[in-house]
N, C-alpha and C. Protein backbone atom coordinates (compact mmCIF):
# COMPACT_ATOMS: atom_id res chain seq x y z
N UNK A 1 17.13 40.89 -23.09
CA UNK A 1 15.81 40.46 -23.52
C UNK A 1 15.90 39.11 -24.24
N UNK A 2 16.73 39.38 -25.72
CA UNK A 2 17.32 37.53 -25.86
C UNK A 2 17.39 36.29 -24.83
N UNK A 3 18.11 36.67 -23.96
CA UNK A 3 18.14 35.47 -22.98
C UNK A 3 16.97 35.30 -22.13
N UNK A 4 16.27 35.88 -21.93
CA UNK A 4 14.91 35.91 -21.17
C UNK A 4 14.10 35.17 -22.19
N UNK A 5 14.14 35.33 -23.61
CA UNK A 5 13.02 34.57 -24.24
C UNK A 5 13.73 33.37 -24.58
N UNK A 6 15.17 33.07 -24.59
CA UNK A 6 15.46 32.07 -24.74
C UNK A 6 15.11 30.66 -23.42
N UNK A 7 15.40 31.63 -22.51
CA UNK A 7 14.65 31.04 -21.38
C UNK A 7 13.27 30.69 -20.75
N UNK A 8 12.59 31.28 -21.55
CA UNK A 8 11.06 31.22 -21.51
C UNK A 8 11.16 30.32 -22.57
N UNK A 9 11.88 29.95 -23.66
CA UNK A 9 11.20 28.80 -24.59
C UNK A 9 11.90 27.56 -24.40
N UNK A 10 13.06 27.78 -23.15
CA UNK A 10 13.20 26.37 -22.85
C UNK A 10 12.43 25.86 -21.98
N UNK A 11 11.83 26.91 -20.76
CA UNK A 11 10.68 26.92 -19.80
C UNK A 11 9.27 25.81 -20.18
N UNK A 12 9.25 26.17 -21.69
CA UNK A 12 8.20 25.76 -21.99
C UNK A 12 8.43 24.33 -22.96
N UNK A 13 9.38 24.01 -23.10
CA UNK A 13 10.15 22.70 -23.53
C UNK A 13 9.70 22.14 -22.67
N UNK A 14 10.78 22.52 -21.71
CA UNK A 14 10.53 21.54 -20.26
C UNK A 14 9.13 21.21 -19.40
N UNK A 15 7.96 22.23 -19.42
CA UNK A 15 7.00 21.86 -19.04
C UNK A 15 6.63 20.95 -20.33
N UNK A 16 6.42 21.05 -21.37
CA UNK A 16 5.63 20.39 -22.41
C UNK A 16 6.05 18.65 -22.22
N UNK A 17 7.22 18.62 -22.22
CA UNK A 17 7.86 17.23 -22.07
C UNK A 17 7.50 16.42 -20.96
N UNK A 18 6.70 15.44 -21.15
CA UNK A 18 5.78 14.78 -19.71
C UNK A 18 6.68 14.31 -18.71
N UNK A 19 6.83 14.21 -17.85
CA UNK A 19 8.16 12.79 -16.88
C UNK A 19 7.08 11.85 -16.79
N UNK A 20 8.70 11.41 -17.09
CA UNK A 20 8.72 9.69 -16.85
C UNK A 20 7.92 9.24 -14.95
N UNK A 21 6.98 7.74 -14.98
CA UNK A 21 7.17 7.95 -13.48
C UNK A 21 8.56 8.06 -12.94
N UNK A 22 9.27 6.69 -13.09
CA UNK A 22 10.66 7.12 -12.65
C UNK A 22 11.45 8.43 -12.03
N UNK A 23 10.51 9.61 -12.67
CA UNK A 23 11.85 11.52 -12.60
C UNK A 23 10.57 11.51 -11.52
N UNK A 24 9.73 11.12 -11.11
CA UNK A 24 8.85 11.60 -9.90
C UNK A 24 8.55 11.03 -8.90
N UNK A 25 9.09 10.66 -8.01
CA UNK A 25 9.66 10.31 -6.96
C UNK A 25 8.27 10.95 -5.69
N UNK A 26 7.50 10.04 -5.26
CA UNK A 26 6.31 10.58 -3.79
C UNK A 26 7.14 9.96 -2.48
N UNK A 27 6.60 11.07 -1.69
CA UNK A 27 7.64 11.12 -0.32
C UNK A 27 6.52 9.88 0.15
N UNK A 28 5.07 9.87 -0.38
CA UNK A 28 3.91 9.06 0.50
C UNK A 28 3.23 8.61 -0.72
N UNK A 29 1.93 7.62 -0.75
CA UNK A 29 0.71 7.42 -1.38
C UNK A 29 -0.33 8.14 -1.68
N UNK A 30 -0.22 8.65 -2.67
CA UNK A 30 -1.15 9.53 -2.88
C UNK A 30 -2.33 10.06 -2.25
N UNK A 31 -2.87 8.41 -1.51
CA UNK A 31 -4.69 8.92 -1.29
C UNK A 31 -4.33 8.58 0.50
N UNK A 32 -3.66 7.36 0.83
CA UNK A 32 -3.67 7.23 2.09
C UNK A 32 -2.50 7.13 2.93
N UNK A 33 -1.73 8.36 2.38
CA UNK A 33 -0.52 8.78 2.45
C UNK A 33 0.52 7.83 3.27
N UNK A 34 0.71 6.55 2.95
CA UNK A 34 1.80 5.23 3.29
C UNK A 34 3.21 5.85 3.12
N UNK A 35 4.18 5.47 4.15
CA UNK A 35 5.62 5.68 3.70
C UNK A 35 6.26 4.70 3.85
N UNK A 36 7.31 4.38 3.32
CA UNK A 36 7.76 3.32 3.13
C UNK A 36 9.20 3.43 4.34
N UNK A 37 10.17 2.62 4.97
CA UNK A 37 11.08 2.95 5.39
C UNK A 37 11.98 1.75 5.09
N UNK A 38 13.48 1.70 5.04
CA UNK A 38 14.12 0.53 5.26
C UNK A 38 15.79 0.82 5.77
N UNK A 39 16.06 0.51 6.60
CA UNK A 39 17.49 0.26 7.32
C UNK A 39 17.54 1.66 7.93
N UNK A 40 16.41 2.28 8.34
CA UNK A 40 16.26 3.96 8.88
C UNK A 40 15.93 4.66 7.95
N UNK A 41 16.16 4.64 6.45
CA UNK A 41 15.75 5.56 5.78
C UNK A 41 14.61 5.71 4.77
N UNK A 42 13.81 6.80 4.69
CA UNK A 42 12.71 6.60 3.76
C UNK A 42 12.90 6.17 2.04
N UNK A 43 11.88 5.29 1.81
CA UNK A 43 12.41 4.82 0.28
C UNK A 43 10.77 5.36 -0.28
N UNK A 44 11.24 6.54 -1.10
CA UNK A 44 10.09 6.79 -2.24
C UNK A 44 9.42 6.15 -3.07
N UNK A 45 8.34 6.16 -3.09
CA UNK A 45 7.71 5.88 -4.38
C UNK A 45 6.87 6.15 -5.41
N UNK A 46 6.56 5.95 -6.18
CA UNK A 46 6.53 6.42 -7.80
C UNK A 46 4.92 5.85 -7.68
N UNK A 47 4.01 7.41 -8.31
CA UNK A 47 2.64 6.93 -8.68
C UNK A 47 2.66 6.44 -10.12
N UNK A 48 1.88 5.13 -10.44
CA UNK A 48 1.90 4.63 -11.55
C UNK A 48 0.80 5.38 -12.16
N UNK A 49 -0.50 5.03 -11.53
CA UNK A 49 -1.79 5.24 -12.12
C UNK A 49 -2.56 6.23 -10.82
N UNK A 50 -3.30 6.26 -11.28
CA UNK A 50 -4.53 7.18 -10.18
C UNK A 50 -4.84 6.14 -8.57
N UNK A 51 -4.40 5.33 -8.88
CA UNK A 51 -4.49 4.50 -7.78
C UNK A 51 -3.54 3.58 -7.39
N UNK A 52 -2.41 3.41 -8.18
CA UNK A 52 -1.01 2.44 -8.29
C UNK A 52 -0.28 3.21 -7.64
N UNK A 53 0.34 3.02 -6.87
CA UNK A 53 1.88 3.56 -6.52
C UNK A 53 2.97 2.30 -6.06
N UNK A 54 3.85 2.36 -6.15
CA UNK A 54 5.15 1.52 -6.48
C UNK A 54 6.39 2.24 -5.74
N UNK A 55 6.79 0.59 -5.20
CA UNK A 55 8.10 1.45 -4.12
C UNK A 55 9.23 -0.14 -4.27
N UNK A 56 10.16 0.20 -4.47
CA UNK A 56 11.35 -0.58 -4.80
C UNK A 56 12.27 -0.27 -3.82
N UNK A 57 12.38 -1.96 -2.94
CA UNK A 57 12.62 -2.46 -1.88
C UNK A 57 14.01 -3.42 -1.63
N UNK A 58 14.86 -3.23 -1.02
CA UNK A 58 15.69 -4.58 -0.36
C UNK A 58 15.12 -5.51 -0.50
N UNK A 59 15.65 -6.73 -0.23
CA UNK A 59 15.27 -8.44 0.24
C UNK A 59 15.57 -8.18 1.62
N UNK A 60 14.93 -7.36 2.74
CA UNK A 60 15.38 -7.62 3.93
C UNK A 60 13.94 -6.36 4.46
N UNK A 61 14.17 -6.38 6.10
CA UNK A 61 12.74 -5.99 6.43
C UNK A 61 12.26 -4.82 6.28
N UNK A 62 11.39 -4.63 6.42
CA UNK A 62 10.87 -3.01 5.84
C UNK A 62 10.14 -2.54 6.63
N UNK A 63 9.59 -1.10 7.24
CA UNK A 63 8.75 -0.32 7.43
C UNK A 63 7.74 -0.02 6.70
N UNK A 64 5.85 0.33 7.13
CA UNK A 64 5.01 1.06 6.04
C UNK A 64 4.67 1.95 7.56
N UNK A 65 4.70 3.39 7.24
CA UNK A 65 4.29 4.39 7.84
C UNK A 65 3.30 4.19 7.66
N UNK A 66 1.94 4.70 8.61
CA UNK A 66 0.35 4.65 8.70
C UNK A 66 0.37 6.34 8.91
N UNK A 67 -0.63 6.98 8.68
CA UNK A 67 -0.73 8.63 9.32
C UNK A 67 -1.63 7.95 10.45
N UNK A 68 -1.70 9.13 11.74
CA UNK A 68 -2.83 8.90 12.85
C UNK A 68 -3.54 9.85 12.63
N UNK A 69 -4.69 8.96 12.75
CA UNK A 69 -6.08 10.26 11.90
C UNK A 69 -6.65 10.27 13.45
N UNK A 70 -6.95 9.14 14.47
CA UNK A 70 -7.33 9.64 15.58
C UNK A 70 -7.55 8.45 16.60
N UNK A 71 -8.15 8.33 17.32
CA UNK A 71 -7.82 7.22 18.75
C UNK A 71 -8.17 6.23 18.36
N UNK A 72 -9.31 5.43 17.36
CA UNK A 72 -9.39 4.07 17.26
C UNK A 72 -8.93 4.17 15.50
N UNK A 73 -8.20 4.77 14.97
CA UNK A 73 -7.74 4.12 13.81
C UNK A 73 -7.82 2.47 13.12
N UNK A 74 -8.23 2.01 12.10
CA UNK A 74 -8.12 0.72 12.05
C UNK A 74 -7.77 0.68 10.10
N UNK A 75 -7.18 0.45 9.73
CA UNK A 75 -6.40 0.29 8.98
C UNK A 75 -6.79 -1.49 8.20
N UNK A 76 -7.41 -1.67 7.18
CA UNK A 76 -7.34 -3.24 6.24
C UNK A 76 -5.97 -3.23 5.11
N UNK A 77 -5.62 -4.23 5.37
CA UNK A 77 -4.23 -4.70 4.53
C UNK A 77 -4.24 -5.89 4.02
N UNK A 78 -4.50 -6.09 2.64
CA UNK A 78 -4.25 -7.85 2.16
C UNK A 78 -3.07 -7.29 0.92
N UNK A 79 -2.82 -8.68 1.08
CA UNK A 79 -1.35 -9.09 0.49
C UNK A 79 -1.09 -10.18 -0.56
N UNK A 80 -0.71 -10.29 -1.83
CA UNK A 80 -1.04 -11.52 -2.46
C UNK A 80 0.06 -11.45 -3.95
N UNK A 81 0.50 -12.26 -4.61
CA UNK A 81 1.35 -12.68 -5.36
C UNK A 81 0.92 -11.64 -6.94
N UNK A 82 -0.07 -11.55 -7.33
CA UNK A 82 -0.30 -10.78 -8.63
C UNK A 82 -1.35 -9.72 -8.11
N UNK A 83 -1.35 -9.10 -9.60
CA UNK A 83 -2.38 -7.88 -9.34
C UNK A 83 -4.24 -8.07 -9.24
N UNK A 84 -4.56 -9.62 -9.37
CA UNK A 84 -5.63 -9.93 -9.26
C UNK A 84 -6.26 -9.38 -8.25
N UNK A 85 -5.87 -8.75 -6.96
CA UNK A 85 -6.31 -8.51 -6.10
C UNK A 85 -6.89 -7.20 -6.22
N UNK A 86 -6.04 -6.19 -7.38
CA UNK A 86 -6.32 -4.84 -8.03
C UNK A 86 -8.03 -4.85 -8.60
N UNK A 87 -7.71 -6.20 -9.46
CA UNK A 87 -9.03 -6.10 -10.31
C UNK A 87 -10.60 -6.66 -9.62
N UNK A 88 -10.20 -6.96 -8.14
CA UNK A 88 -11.33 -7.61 -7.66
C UNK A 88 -11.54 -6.39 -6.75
N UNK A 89 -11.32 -5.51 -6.47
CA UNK A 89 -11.76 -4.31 -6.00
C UNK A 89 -12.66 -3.66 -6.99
N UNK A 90 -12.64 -3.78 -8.19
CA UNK A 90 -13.41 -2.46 -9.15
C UNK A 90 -13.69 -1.51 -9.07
N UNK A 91 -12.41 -0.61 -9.11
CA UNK A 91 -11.95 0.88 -8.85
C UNK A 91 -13.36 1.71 -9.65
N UNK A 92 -13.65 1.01 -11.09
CA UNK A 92 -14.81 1.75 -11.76
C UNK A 92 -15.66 1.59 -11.13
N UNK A 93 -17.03 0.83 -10.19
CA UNK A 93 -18.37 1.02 -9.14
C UNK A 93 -17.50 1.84 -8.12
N UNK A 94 -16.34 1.63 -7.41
CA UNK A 94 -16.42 2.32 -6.69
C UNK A 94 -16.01 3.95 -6.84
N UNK A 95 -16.10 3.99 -8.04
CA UNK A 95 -15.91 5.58 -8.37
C UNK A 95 -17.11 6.24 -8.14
N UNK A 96 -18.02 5.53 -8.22
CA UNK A 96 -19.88 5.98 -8.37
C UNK A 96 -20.27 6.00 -7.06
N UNK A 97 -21.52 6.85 -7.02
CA UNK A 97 -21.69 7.06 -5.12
C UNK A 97 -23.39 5.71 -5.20
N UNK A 98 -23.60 5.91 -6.21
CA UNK A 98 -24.69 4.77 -5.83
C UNK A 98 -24.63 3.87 -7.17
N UNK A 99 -25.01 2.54 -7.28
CA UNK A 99 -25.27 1.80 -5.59
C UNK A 99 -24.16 1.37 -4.85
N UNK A 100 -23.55 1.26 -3.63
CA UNK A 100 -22.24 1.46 -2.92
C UNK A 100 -21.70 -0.25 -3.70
N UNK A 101 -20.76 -0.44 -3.78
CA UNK A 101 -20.10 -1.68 -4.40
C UNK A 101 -19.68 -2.33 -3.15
N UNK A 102 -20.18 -3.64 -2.60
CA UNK A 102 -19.76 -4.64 -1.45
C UNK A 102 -18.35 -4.84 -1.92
N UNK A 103 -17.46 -4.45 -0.01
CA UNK A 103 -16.20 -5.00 -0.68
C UNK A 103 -15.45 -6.09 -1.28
N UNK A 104 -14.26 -6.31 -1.66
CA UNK A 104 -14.12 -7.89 -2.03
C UNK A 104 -14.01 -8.34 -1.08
N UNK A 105 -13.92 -9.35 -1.46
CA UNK A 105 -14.10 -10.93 -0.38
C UNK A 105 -12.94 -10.76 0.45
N UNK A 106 -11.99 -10.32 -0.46
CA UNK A 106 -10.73 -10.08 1.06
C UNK A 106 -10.96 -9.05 2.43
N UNK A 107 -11.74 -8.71 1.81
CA UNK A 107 -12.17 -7.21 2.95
C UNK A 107 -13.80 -7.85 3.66
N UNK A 108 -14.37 -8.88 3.62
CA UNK A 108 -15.43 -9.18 3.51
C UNK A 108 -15.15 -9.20 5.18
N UNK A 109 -16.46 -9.71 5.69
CA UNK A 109 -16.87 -10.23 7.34
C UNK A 109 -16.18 -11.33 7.13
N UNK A 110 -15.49 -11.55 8.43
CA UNK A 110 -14.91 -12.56 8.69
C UNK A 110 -13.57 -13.20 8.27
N UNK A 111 -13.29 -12.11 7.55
CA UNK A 111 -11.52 -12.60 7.09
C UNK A 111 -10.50 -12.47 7.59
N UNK A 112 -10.54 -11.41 8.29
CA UNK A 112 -9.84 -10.49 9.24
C UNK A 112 -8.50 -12.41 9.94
N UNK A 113 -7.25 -12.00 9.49
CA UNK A 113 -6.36 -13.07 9.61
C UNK A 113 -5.65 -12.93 11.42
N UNK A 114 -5.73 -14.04 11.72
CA UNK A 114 -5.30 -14.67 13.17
C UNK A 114 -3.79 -13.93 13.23
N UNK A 115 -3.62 -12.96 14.46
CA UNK A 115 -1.67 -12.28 14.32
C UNK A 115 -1.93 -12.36 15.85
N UNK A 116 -1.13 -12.12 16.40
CA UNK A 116 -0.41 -11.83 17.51
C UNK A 116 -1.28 -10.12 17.88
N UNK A 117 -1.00 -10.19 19.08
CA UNK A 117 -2.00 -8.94 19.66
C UNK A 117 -1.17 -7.91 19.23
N UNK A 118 -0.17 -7.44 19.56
CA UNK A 118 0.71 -6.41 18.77
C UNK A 118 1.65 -6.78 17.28
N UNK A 119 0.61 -7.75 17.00
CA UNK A 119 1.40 -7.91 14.98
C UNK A 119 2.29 -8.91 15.29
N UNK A 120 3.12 -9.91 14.39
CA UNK A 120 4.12 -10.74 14.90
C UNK A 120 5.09 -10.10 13.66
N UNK A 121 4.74 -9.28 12.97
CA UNK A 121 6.08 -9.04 12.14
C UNK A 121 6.17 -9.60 10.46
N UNK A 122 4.89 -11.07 10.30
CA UNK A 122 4.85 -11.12 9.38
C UNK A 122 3.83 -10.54 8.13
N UNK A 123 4.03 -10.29 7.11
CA UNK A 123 3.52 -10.49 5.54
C UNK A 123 2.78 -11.11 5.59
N UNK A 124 1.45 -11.29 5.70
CA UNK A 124 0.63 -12.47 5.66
C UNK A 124 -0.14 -12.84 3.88
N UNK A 125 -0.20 -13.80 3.15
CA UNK A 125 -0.66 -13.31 1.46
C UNK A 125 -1.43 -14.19 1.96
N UNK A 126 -2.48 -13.90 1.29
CA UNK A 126 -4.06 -14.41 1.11
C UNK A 126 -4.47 -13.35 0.20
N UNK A 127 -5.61 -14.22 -0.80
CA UNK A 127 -6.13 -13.22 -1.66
C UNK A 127 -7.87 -13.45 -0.97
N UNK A 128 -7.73 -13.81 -0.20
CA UNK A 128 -9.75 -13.93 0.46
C UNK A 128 -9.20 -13.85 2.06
N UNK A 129 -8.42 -13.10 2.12
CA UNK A 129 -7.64 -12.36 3.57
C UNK A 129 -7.38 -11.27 4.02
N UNK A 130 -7.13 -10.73 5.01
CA UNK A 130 -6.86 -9.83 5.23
C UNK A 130 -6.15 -9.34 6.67
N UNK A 131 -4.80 -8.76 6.66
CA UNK A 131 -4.37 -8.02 8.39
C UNK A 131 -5.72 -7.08 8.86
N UNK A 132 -6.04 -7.52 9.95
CA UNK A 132 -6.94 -5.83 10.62
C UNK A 132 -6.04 -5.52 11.61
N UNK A 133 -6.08 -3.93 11.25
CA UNK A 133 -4.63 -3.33 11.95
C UNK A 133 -5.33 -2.14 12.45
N UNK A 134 -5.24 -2.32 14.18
CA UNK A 134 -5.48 -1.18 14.86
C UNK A 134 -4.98 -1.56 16.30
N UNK A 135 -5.15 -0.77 16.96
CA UNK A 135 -4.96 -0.64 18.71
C UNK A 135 -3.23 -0.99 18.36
N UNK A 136 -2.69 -2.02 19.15
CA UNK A 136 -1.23 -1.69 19.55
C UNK A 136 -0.42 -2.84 17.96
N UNK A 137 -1.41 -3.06 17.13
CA UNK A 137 -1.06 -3.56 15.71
C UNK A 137 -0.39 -2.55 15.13
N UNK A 138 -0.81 -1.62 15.38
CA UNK A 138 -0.41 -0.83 14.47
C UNK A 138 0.76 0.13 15.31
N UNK A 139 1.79 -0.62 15.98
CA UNK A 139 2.81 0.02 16.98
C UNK A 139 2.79 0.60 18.33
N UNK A 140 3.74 0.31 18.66
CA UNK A 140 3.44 0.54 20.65
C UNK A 140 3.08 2.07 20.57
N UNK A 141 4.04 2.73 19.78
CA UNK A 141 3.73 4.37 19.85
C UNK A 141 2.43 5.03 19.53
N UNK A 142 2.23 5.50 20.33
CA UNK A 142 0.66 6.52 20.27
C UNK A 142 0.72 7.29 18.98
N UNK A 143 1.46 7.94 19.19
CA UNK A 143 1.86 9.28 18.11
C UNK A 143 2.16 9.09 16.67
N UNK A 144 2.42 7.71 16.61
CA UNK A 144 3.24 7.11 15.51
C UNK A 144 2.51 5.61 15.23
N UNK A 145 1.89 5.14 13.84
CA UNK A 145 1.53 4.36 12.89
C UNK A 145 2.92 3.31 12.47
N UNK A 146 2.88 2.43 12.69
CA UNK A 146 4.18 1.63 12.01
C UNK A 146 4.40 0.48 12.12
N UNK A 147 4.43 -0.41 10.50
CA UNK A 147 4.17 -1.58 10.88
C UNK A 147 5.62 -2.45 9.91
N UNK A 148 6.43 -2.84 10.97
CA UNK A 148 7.34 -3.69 10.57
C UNK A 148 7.31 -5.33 9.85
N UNK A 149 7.71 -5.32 8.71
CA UNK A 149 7.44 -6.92 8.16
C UNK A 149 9.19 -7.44 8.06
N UNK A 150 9.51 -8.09 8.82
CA UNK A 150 10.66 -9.10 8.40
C UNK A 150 10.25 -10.51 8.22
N UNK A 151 9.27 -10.87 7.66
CA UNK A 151 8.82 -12.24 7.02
C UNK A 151 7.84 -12.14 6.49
N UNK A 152 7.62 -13.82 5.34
CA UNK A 152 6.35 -13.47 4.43
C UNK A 152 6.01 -14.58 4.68
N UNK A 153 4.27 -14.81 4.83
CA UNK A 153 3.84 -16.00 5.38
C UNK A 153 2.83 -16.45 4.48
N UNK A 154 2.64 -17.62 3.91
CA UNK A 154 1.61 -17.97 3.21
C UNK A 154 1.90 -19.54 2.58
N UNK A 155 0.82 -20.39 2.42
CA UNK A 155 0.61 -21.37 2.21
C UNK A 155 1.69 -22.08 0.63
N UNK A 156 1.95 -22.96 1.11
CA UNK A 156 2.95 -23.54 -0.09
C UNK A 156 2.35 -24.49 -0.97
N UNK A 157 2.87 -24.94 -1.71
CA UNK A 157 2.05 -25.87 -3.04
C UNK A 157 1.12 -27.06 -2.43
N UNK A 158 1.53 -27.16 -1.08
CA UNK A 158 0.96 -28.75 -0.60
C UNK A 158 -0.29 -27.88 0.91
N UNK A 159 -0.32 -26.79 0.73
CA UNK A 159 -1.69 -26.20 1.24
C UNK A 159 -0.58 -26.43 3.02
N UNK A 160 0.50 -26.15 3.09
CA UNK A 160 1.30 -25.80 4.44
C UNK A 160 1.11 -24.48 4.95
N UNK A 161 0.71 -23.93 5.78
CA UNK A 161 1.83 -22.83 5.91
C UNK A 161 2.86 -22.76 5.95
N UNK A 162 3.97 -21.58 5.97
CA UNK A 162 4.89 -21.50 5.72
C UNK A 162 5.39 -19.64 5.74
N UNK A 163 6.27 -19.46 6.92
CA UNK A 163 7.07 -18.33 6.74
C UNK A 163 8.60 -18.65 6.68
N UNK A 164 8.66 -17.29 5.60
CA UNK A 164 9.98 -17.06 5.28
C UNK A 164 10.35 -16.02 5.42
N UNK A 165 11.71 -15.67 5.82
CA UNK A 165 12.53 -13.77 5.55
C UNK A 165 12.26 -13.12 4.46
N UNK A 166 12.41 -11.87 4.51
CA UNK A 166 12.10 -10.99 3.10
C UNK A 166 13.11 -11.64 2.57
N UNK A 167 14.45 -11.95 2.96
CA UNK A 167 15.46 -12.39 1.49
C UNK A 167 15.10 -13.35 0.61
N UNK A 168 14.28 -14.06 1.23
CA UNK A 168 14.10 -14.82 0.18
C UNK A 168 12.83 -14.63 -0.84
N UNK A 169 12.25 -13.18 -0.72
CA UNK A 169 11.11 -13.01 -1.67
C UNK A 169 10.95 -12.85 -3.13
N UNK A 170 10.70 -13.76 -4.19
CA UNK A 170 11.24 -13.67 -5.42
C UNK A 170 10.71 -12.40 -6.38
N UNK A 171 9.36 -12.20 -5.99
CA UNK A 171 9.14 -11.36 -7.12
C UNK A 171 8.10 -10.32 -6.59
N UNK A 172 7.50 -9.41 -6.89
CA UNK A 172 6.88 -8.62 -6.77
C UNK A 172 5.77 -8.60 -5.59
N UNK A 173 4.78 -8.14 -4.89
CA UNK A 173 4.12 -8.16 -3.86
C UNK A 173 2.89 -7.07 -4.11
N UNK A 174 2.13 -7.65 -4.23
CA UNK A 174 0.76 -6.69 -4.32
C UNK A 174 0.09 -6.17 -3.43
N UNK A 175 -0.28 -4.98 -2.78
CA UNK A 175 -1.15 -4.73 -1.47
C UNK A 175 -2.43 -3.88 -2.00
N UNK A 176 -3.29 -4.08 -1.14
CA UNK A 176 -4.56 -3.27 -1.07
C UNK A 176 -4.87 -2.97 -0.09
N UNK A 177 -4.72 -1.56 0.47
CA UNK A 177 -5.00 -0.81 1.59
C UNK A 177 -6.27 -0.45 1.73
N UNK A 178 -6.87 -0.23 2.76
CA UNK A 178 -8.30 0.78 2.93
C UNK A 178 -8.52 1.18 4.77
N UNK A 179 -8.74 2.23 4.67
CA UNK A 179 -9.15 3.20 5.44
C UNK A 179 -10.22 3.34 5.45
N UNK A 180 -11.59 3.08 6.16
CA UNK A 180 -13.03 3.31 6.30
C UNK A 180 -13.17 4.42 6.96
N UNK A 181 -12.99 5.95 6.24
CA UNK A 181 -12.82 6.81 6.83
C UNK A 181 -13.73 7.41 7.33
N UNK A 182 -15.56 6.91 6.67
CA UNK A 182 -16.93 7.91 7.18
C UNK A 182 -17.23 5.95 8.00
N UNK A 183 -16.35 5.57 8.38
CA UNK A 183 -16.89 4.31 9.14
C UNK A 183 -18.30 3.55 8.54
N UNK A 184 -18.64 3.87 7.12
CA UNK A 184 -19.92 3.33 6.41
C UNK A 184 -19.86 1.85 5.64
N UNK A 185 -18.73 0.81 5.88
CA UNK A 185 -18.39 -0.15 5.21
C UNK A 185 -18.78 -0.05 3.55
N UNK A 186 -18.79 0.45 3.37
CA UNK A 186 -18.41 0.87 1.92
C UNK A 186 -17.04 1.81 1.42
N UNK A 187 -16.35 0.38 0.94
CA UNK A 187 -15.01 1.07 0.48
C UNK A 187 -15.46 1.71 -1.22
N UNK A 188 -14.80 3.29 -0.41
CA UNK A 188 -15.33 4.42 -1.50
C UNK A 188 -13.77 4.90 -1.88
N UNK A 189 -14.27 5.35 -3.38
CA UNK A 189 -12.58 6.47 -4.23
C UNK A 189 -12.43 7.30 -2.96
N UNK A 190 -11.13 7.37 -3.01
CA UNK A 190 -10.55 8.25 -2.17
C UNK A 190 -10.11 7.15 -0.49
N UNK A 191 -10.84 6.26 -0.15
CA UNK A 191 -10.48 5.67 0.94
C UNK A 191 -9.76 4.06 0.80
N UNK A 192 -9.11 4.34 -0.28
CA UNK A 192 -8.05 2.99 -0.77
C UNK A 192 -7.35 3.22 -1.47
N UNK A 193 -6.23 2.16 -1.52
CA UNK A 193 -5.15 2.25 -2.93
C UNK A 193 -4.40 1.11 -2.96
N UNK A 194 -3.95 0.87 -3.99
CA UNK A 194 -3.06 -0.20 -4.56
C UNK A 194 -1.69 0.05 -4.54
N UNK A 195 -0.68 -0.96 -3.48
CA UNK A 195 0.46 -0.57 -3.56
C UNK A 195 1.05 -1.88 -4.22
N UNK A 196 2.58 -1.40 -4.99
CA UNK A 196 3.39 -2.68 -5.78
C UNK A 196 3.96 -2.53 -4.81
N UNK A 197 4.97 -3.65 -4.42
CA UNK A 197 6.61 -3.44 -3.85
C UNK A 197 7.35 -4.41 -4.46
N UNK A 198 7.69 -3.46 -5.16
CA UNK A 198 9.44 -4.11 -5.94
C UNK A 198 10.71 -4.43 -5.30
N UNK A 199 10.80 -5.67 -5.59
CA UNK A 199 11.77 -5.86 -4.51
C UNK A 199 13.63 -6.03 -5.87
N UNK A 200 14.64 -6.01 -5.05
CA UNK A 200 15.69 -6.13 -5.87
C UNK A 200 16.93 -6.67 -5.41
């Protein structure tokens, strides 16, 4: 009986004691379940906030798993240097069902960024941009969502473009995903999220 309650009050140690993100490790993204892959194998990541999740990456190319929800899937992806892109969404209106919050400007009409008919592979950063990812963008495989980046492309101090390899990516990478899942152009809670990628 001793050891049973000794064990029930470490039971309850251990629940009481919060984890760290770090000790909690997501196989996917919380809301629009993303996986990450690199050199074949899946790399976890860690929910920060109710809408943050964070995945720590190589300098070399990477996989993001998509789920297939069904035949015309279409998938928005922008990409950009800080988290400014977090705060121009306003997670708070779009928590509310009325009045619907217009998306940001990166998600707006007409941003939708110039790629190659099946993706060319790069990272594209723009913060008033955006990948539209569907039909064979989003991988030759039917069955399977998957979008490979071995380069990062975006304008340099003198307004160039300019791509480079993941090795050479210095610091952190911000994404904003969305899924228009009732097809109502109103990006609503639950049909987006904010990903970091930490690179090392």
């Amino acid at each position: 009986m001793r050891v049973l309650l000794r064990a029930l009050a470490l039971l309850a140690l251990t629940l009481a004691a919060p984890l760290a993100a770090e000790d909690t490790p997501l196989p996917h993204s919380p809301w629009l379940a993303f996986r990450f892959e690199q050199g074949g194998k899946q790399v976890p990541l860690v929910n920060t906030d109710l809408l943050r999740s964070e995945v720590t990456l190589k300098r070399a190319p990477f996989t993001i798993l998509l789920p297939v929800r069904g035949d015309d899937d279409a998938y928005l992806l922008t990409a950009w240097t800080d988290d400014s892109i977090f705060a121009a969404a306003d997670p708070t209106a779009r928590a509310k069902p009325t009045p619907p919050a217009d998306p940001p400007i990166y998600f707006g009409r007409y941003t939708a960024m110039a790629d190659t008919a099946a993706g060319s592979g790069t990272l594209m950063l723009r913060d008033d941009g955006h990948h539209y990812l569907s039909g064979i963008r989003l991988g030759p495989d039917r069955c399977r969502h998957s979008l490979t980046f071995s380069t990062l492309g975006g304008k340099d101090a003198a307004g160039q473009w300019q791509e480079v390899p993941m090795r050479a990516v210095k610091g952190p990478l911000y994404l904003v995903a969305w899924f228009d899942a009732d097809g109502d152009g109103v990006m609503r809670h639950g049909e987006y999220e904010f990903l970091v990628l930490n690179f090392r």
